[in-house]
C-alpha atoms as a PDB file:
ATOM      1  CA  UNK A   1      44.459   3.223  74.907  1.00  0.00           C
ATOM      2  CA  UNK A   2      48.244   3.628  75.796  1.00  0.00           C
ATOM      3  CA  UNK A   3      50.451   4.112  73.110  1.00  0.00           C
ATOM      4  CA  UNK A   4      52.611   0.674  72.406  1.00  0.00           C
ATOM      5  CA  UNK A   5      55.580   0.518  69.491  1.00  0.00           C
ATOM      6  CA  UNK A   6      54.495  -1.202  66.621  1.00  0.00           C
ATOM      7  CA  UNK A   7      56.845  -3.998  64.399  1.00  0.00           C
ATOM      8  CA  UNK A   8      55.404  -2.570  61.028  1.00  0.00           C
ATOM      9  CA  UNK A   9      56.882  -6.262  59.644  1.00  0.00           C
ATOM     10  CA  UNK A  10      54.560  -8.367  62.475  1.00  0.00           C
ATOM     11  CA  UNK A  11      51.699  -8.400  60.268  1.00  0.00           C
ATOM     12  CA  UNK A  12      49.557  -6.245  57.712  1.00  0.00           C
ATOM     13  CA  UNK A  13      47.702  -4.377  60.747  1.00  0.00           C
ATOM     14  CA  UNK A  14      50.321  -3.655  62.557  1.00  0.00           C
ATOM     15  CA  UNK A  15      52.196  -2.166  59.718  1.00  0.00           C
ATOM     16  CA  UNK A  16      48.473  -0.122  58.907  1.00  0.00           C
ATOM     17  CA  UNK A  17      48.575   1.000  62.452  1.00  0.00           C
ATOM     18  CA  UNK A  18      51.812   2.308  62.393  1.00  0.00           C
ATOM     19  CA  UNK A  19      52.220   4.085  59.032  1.00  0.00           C
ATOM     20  CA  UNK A  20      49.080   5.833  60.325  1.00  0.00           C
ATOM     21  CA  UNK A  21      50.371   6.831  63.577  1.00  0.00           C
ATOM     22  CA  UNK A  22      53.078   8.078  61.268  1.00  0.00           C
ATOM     23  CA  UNK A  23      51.340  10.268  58.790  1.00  0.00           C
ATOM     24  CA  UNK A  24      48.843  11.718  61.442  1.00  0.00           C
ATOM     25  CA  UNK A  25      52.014  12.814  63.444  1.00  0.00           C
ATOM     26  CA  UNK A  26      53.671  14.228  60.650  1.00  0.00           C
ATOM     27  CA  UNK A  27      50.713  16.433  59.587  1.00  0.00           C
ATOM     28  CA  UNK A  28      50.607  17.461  63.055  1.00  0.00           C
ATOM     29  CA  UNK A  29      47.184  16.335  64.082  1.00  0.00           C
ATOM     30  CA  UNK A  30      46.129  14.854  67.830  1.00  0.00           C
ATOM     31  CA  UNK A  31      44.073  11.673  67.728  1.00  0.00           C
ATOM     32  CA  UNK A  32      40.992  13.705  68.072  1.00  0.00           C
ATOM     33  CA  UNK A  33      42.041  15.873  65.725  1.00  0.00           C
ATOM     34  CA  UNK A  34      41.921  13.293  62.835  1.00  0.00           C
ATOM     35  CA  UNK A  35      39.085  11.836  64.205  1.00  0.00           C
ATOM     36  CA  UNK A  36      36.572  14.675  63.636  1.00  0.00           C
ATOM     37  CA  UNK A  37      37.945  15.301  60.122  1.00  0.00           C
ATOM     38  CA  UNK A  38      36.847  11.258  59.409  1.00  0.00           C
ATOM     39  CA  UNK A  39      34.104  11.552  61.592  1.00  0.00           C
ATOM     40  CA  UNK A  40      34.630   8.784  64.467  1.00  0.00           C
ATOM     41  CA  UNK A  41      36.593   9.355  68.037  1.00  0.00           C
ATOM     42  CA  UNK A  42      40.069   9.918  69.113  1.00  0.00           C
ATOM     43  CA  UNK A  43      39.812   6.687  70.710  1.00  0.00           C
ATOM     44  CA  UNK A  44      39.040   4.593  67.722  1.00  0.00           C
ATOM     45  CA  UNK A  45      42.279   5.865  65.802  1.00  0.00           C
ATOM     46  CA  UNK A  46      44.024   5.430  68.564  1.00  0.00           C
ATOM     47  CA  UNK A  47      42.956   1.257  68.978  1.00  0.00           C
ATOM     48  CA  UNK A  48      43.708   1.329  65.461  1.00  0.00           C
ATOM     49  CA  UNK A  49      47.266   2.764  65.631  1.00  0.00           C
ATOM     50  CA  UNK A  50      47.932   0.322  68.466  1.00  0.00           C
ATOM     51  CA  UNK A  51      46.879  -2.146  66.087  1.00  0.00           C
ATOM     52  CA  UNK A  52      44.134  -3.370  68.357  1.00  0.00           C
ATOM     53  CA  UNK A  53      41.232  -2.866  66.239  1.00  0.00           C
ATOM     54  CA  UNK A  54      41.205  -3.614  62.310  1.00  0.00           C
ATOM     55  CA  UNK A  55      40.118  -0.367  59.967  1.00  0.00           C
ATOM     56  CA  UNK A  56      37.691  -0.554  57.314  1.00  0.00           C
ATOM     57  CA  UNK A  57      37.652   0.315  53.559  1.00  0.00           C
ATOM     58  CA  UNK A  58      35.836   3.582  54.105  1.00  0.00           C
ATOM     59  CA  UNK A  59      37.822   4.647  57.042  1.00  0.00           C
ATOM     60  CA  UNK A  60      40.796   4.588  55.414  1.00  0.00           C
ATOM     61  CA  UNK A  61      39.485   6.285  52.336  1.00  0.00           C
ATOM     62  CA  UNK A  62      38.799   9.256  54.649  1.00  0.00           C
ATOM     63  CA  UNK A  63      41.721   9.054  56.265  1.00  0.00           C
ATOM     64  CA  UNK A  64      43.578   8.986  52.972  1.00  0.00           C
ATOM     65  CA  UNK A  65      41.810  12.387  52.031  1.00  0.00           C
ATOM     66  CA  UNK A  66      42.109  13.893  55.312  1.00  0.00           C
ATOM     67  CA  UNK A  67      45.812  13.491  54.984  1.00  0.00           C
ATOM     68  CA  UNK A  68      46.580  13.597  51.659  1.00  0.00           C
ATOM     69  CA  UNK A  69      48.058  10.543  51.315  1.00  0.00           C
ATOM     70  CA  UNK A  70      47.125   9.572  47.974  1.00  0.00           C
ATOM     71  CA  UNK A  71      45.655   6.790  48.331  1.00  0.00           C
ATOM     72  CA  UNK A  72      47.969   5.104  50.478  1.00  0.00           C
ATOM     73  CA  UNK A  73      45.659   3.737  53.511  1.00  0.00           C
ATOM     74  CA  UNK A  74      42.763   2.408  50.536  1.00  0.00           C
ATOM     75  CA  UNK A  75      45.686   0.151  49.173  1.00  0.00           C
ATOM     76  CA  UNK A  76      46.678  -1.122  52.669  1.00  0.00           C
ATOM     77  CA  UNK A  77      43.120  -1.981  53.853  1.00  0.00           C
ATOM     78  CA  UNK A  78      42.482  -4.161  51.491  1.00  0.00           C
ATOM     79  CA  UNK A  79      45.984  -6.334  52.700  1.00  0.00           C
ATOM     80  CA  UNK A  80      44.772  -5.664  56.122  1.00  0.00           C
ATOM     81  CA  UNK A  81      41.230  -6.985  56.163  1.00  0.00           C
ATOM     82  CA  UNK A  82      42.307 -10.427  53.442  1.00  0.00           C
ATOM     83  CA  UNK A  83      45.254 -10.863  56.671  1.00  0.00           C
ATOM     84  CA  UNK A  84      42.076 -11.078  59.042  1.00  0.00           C
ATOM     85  CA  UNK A  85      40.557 -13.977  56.949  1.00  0.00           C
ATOM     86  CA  UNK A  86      41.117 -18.068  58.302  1.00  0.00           C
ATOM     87  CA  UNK A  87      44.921 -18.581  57.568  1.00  0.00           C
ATOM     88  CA  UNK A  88      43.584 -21.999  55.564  1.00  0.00           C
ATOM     89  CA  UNK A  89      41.120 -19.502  53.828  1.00  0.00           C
ATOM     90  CA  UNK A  90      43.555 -16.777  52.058  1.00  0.00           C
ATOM     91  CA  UNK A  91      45.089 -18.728  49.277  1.00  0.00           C
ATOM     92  CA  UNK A  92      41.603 -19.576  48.053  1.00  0.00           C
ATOM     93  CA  UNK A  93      40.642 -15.843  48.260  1.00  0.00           C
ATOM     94  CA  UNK A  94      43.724 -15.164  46.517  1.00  0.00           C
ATOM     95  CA  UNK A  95      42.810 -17.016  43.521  1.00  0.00           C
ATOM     96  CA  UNK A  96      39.196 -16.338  43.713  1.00  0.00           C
ATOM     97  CA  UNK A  97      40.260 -12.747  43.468  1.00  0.00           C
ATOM     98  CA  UNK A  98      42.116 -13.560  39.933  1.00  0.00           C
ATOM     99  CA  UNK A  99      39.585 -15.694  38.487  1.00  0.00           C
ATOM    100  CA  UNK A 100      37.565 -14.991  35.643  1.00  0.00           C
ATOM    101  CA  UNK A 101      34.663 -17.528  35.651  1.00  0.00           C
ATOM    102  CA  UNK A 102      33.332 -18.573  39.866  1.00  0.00           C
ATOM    103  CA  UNK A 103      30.682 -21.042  39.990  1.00  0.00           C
ATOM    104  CA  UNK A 104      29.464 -22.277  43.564  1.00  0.00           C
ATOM    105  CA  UNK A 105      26.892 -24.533  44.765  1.00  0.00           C
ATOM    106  CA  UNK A 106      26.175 -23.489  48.666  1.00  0.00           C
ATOM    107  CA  UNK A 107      23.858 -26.482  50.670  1.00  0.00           C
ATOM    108  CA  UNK A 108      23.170 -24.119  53.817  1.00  0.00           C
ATOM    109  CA  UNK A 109      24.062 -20.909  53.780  1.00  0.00           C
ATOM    110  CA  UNK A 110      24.301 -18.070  51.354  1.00  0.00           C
ATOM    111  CA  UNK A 111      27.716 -17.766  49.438  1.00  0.00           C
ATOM    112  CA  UNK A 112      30.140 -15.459  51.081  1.00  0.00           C
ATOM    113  CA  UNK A 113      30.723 -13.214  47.967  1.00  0.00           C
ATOM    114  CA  UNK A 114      26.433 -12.688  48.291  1.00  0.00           C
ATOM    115  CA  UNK A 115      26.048 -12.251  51.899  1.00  0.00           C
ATOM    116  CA  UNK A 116      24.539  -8.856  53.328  1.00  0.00           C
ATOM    117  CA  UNK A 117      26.250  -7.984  56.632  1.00  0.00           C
ATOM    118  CA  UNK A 118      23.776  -8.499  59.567  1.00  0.00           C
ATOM    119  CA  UNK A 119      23.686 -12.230  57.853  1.00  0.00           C
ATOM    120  CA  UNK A 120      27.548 -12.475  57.795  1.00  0.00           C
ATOM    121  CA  UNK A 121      27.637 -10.818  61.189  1.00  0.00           C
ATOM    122  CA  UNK A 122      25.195 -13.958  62.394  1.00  0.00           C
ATOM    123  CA  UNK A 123      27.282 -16.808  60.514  1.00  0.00           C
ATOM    124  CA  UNK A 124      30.612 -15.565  61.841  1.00  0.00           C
ATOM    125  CA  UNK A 125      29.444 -15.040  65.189  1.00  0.00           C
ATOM    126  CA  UNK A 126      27.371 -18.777  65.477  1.00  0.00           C
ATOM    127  CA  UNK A 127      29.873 -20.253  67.590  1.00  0.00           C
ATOM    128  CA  UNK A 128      32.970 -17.601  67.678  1.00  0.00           C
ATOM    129  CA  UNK A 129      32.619 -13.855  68.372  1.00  0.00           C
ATOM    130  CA  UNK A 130      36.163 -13.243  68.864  1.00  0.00           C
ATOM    131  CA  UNK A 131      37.251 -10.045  66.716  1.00  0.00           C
ATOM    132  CA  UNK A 132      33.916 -10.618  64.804  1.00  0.00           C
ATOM    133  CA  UNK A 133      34.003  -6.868  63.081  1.00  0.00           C
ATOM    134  CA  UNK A 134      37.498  -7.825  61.429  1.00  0.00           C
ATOM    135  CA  UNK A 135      36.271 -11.185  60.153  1.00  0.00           C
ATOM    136  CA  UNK A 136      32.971  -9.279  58.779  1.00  0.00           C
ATOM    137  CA  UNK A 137      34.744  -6.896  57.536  1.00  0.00           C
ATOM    138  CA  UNK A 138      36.911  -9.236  55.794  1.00  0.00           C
ATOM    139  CA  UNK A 139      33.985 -11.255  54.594  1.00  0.00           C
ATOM    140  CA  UNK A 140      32.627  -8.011  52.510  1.00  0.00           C
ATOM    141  CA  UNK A 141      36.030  -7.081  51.108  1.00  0.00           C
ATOM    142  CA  UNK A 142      36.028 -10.238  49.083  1.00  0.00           C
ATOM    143  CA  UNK A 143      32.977  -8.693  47.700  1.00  0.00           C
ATOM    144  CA  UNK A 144      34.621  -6.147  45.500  1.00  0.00           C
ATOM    145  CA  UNK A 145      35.760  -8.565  42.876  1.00  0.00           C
ATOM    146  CA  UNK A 146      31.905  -8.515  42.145  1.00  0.00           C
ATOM    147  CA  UNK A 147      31.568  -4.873  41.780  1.00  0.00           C
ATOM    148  CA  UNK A 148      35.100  -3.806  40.200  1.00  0.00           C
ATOM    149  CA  UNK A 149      35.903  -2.814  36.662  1.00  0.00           C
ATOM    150  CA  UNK A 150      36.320  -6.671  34.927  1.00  0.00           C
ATOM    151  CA  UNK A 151      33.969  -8.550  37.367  1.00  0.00           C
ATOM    152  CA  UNK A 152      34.332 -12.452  36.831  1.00  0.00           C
ATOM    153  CA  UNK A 153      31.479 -14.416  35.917  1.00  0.00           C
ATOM    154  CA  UNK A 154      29.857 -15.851  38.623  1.00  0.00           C
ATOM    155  CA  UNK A 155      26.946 -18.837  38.698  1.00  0.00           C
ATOM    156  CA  UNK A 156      25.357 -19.587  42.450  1.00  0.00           C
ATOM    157  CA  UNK A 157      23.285 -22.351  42.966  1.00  0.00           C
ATOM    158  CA  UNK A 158      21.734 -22.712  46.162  1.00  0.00           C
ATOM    159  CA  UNK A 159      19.849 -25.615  47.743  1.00  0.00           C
ATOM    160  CA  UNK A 160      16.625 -23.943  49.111  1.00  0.00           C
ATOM    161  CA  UNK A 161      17.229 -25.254  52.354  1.00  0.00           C
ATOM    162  CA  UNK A 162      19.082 -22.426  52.154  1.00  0.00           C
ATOM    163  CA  UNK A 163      16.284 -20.058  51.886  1.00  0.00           C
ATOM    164  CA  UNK A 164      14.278 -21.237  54.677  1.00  0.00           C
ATOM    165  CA  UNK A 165      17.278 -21.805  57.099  1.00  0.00           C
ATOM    166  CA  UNK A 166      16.692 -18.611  59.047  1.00  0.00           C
ATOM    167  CA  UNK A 167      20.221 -17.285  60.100  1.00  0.00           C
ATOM    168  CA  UNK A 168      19.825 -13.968  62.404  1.00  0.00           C
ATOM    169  CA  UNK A 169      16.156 -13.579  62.564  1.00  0.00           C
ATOM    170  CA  UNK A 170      13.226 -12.634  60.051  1.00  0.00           C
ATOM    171  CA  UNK A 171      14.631  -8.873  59.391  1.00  0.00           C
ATOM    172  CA  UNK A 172      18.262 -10.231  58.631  1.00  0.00           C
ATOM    173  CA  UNK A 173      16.579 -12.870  56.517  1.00  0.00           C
ATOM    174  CA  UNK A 174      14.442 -10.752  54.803  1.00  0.00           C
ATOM    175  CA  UNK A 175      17.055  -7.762  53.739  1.00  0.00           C
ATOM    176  CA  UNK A 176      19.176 -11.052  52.665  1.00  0.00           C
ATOM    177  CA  UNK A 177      16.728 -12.023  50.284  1.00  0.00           C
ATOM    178  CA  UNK A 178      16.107  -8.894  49.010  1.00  0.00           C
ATOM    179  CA  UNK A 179      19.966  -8.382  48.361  1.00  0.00           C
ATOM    180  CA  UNK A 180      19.683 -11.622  46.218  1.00  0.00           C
ATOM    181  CA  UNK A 181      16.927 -10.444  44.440  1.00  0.00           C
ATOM    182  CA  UNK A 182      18.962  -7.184  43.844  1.00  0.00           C
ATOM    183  CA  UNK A 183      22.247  -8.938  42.793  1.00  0.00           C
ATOM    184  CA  UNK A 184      20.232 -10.686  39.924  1.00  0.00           C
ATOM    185  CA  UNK A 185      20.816  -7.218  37.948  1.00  0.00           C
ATOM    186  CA  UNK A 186      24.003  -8.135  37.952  1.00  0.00           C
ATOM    187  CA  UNK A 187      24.794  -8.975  34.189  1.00  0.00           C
ATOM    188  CA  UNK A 188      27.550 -11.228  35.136  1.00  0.00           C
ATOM    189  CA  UNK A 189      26.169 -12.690  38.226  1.00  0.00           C
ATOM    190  CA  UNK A 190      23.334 -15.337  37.806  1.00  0.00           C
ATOM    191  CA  UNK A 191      22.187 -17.164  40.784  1.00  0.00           C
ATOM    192  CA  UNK A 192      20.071 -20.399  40.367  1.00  0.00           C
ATOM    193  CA  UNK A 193      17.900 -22.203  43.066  1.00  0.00           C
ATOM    194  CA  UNK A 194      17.826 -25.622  43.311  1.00  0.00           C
ATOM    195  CA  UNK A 195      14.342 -27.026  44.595  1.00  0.00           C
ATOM    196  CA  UNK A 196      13.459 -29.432  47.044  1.00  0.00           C
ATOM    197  CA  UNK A 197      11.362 -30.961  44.460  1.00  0.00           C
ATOM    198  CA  UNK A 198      14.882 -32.223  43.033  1.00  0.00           C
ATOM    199  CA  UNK A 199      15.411 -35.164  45.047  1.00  0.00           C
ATOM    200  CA  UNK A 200      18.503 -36.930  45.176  1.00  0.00           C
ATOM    201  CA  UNK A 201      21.268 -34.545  43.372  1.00  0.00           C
ATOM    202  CA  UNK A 202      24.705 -34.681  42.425  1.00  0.00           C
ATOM    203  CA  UNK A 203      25.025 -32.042  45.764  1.00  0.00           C
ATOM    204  CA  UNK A 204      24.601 -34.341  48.236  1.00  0.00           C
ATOM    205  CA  UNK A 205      28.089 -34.670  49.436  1.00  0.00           C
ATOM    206  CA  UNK A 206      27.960 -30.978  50.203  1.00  0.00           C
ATOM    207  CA  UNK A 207      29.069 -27.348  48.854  1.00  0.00           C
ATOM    208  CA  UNK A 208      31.732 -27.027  46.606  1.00  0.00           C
ATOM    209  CA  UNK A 209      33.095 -24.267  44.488  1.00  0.00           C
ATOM    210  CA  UNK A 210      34.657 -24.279  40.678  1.00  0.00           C
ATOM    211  CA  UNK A 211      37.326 -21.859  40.192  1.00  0.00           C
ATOM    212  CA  UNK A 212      38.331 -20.681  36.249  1.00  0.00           C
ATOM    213  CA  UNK A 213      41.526 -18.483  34.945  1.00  0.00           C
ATOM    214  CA  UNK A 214      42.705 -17.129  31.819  1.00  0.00           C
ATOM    215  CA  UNK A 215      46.025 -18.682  32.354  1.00  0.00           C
ATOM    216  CA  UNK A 216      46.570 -20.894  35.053  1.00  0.00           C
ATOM    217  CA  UNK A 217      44.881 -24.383  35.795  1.00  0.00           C
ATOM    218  CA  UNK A 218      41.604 -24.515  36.972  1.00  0.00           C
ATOM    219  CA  UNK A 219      40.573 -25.178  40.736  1.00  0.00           C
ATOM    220  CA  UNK A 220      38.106 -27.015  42.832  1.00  0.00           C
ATOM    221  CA  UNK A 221      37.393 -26.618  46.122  1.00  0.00           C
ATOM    222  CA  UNK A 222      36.176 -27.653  49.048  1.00  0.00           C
ATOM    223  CA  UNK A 223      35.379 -27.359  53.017  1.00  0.00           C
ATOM    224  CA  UNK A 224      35.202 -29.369  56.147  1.00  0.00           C
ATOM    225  CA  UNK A 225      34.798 -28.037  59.633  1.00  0.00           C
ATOM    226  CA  UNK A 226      38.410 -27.710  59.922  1.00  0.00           C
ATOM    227  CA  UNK A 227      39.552 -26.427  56.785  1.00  0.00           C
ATOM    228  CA  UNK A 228      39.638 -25.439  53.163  1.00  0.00           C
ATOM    229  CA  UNK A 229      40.695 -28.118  50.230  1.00  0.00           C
ATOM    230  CA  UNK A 230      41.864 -26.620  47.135  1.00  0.00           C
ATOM    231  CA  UNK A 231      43.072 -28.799  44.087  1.00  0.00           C
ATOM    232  CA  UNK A 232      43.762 -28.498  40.066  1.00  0.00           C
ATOM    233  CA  UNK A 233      44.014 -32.345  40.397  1.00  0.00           C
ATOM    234  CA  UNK A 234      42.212 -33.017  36.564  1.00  0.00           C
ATOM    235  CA  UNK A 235      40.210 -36.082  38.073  1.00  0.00           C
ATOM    236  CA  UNK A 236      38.821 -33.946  40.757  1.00  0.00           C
ATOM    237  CA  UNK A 237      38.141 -31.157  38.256  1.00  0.00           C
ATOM    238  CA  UNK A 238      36.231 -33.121  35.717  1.00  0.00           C
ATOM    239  CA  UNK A 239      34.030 -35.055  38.513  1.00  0.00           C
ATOM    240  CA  UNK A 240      33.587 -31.258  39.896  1.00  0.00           C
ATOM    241  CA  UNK A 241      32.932 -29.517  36.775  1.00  0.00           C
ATOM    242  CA  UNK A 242      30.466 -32.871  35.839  1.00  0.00           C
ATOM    243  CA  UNK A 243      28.580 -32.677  39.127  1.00  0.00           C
ATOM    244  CA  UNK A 244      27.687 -28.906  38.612  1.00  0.00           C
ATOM    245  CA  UNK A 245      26.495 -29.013  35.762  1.00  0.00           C
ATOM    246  CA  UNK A 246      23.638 -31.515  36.563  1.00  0.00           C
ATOM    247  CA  UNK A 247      22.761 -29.190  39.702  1.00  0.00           C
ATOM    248  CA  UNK A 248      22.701 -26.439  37.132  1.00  0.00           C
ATOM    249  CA  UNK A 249      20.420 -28.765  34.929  1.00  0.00           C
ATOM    250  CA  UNK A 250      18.444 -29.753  37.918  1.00  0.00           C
ATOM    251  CA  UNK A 251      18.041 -26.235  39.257  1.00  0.00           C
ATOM    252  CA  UNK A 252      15.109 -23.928  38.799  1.00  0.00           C
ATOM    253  CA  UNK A 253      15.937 -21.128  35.672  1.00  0.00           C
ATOM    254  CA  UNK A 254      17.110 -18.191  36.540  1.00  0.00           C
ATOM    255  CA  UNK A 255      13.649 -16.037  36.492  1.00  0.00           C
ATOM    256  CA  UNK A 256      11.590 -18.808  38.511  1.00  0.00           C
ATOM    257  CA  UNK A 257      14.455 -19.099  40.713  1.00  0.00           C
ATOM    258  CA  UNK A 258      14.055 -15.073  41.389  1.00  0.00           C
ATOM    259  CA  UNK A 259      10.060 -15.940  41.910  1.00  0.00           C
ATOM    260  CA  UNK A 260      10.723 -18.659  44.514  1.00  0.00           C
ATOM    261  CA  UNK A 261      13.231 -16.134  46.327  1.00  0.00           C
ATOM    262  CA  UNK A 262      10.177 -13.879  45.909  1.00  0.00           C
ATOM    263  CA  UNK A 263       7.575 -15.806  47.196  1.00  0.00           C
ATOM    264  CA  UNK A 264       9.937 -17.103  50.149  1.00  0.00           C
ATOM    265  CA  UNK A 265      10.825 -13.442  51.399  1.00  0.00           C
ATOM    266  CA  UNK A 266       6.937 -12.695  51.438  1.00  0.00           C
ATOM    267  CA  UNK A 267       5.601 -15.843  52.477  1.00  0.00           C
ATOM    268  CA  UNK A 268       8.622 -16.736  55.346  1.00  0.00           C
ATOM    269  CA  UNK A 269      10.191 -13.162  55.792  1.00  0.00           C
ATOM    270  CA  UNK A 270       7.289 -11.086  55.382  1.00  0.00           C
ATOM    271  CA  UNK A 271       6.146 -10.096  58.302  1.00  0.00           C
ATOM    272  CA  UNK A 272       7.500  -7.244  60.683  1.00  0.00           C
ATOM    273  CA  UNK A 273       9.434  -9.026  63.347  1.00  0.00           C
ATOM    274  CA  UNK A 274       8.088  -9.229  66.743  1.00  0.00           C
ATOM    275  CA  UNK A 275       9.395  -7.058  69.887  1.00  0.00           C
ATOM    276  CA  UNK A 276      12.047  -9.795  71.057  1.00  0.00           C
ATOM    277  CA  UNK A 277      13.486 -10.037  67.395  1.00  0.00           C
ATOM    278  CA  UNK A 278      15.902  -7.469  66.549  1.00  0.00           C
ATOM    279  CA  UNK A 279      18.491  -6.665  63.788  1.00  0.00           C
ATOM    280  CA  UNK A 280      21.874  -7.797  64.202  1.00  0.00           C
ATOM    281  CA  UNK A 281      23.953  -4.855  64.752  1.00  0.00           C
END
């Protein structure tokens, strides 16, 4: 790719891409160069220096130790890859990121923060495949608040239509099963299922999400096709907050929910996909 100048103040990639055009220069290093060192081509640095494809979390931690730039490029990803979520989307992952208590009901599909990546890569790439491997990425970076040193505490309830709505194939299904089954070790993570056997629920209307802080007001929100709804209105909070708890009431407990993931996985998932079905890359 020919080199282009960058406006480090366009946007968060731009300015990645040139601050590492800048620091592999100065330690004297072609693009091939660097790219050995982090193990991937001349030509991928060089699409990401030209701001033309969007780095990942472990790239730039290997770039950050190949040139010893403390840490720099791990901050920056993380701006990078939240810049590459829906515009309507980033205030609510701003505040999910500072929240200490996340509860979520989901109606069709697997919460984000829960999603493997093959079923991501599927749900992103439904109807829109246009710089898919940013939005992925993005998708899994919201992840860390799960894994990071004062996790919130997060309750998922998920219709089981969402268990049996196969997104990406029987493999992708399968390994995102498993991954639920594996985040139930989480001690602050429980995830509930909420049978068909339930009937009419206080769901119906469709997924929703309950956002808590230590300090600041408390959130609900919501999606249609278009965009995101986010409001600390105290009506909307308290019919929210109301509605929740009598899915959580109405959902299976947490251990049978973990059998009926179980038994779905095996029954459903279980068998080895066929020669036409294939992993999503």
């Amino acid at each position: 790719m020919r080199s282009r100048e960058l406006d480090p103040s366009a946007s968060p990639l731009d300015y990645y891409g040139y601050e590492l055009r800048r620091a592999r220069e100065a330690a004297g290093l072609t693009l091939a160069q660097l790219g050995s060192i982090v193990f991937c081509t001349g030509s991928l640095i060089g699409q990401i220096e030209c701001a033309a494809r969007v780095p990942q979390r472990e790239f730039s931690e290997r770039v950050d130790a190949a040139l010893g730039t403390d840490g720099t490029f791990s901050r920056l990803v993380g701006l990078v890859l939240r810049s590459q979520l829906p515009s309507w989307f980033q205030p609510y992952a701003e505040m999910e990121a500072m929240a200490t208590h996340v509860s979520t009901f989901q109606a069709q599909l697997v919460d984000g923060l829960l999603q493997t990546e093959p079923y991501a890569r599927a749900v992103l790439g439904s109807r829109n495949d246009g710089n898919l491997d940013g939005r992925v990425a993005a998708r899994l970076e919201r992840q860390r608040i799960l894994h990071g040193d004062q996790p919130p505490v997060a309750w998922v309830v998920l219709s089981e239509a969402v268990l049996h709505q196969e997104i990406g194939g029987r493999k992708v299904m399968r390994k995102q099963l498993a991954h639920l089954l594996d985040l139930q070790k989480h001690t602050w993570l429980d995830i509930q299922v909420l049978p068909f056997e339930a009937g009419a629920h206080t769901g119906l209307m469709g997924s929703f999400c309950l956002l808590r802080f230590e300090k600041d007001p408390d959130i609900v929100y919501t999606e249609d096709f278009v965009q995101g709804h986010m409001t600390a209105n105290p009506e909307a909070l308290k019919e929210g907050s109301v509605r929740y708890d009598h899915l959580q009431a109405a959902a299976l407990s947490i251990d049978s929910s973990a059998a009926l993931i179980a038994r779905v996985m095996e029954e459903r998932y279980g068998n080895d996909p066929g020669p036409d079905e294939h992993d999503v890359a």
